[in-house]
Protein backbone atom coordinates (compact mmCIF):
# COMPACT_ATOMS: atom_id res chain seq x y z
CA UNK A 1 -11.66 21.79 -17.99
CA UNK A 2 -11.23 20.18 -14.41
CA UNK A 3 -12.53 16.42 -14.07
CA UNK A 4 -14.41 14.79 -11.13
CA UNK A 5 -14.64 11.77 -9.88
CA UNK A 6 -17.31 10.37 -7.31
CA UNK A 7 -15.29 8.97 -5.01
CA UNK A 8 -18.03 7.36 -2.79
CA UNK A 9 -19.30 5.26 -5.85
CA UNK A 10 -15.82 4.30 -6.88
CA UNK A 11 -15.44 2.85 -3.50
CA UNK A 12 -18.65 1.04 -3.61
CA UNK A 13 -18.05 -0.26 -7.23
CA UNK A 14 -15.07 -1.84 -5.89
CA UNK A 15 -17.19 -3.31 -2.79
CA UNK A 16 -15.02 -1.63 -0.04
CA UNK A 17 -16.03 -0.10 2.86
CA UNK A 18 -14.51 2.83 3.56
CA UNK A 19 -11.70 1.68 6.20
CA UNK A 20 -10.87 -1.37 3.46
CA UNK A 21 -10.26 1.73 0.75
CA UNK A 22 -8.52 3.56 3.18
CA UNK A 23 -5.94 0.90 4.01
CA UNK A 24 -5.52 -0.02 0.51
CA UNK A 25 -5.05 3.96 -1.05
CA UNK A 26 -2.82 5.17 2.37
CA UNK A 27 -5.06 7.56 3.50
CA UNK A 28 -6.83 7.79 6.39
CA UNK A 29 -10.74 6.59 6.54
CA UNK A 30 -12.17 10.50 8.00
CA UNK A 31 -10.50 11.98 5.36
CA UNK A 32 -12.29 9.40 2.65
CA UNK A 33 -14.99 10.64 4.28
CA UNK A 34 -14.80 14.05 3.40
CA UNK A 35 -13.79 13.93 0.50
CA UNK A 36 -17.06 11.36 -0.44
CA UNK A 37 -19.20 14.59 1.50
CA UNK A 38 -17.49 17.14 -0.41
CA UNK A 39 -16.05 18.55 2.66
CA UNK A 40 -12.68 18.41 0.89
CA UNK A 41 -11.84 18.06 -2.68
CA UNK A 42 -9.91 15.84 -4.45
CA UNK A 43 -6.55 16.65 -5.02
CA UNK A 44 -4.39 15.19 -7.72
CA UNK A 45 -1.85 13.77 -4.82
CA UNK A 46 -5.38 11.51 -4.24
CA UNK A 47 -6.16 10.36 -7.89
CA UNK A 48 -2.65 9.76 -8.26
CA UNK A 49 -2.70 6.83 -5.84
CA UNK A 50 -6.28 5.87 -7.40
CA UNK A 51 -4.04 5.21 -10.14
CA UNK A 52 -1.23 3.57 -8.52
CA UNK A 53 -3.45 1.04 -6.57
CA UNK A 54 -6.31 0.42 -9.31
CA UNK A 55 -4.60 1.29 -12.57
CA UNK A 56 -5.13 4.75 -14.72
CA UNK A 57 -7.71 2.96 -17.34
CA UNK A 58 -10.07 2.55 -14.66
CA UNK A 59 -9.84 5.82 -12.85
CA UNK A 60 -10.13 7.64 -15.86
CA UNK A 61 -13.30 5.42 -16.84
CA UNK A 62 -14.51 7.47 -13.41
CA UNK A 63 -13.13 10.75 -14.21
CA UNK A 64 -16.24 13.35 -15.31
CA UNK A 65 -16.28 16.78 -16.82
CA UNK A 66 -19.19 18.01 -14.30
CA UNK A 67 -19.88 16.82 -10.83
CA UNK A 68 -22.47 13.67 -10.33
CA UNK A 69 -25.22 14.32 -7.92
CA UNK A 70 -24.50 12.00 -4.49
């Protein structure tokens, strides 16, 4: 079963604007921004530095088996 993770809410949890997420995941701030519109989906290349940056407890904490409404 594939997970999900609202990206746009992670973000805010953390209290970052996007540029401040972008800078601190590597990845450039229009791309966070479609993948928070759903423009683009997640890949695991994305989660993987989720990980990397905020740890793999609290991703997975994020991770969902259905898509949350934005």
């Amino acid at each position: 079963m594939a997970k999900y993770l609202n990206l746009r809410l992670f973000r805010q949890s953390l209290g970052l604007s996007q540029v401040q997420f972008s800078s601190e995941i590597g990845l450039a701030q229009g791309y966070i921004s479609e993948l928070e519109k759903g423009k683009k989906q997640i890949t695991d290349e994305v989660i993987s530095k989720l990980r990397n940056r905020y740890g793999e407890e609290i991703v997975n904490q994020w991770m969902q088996d259905t898509p949350s409404p934005t």
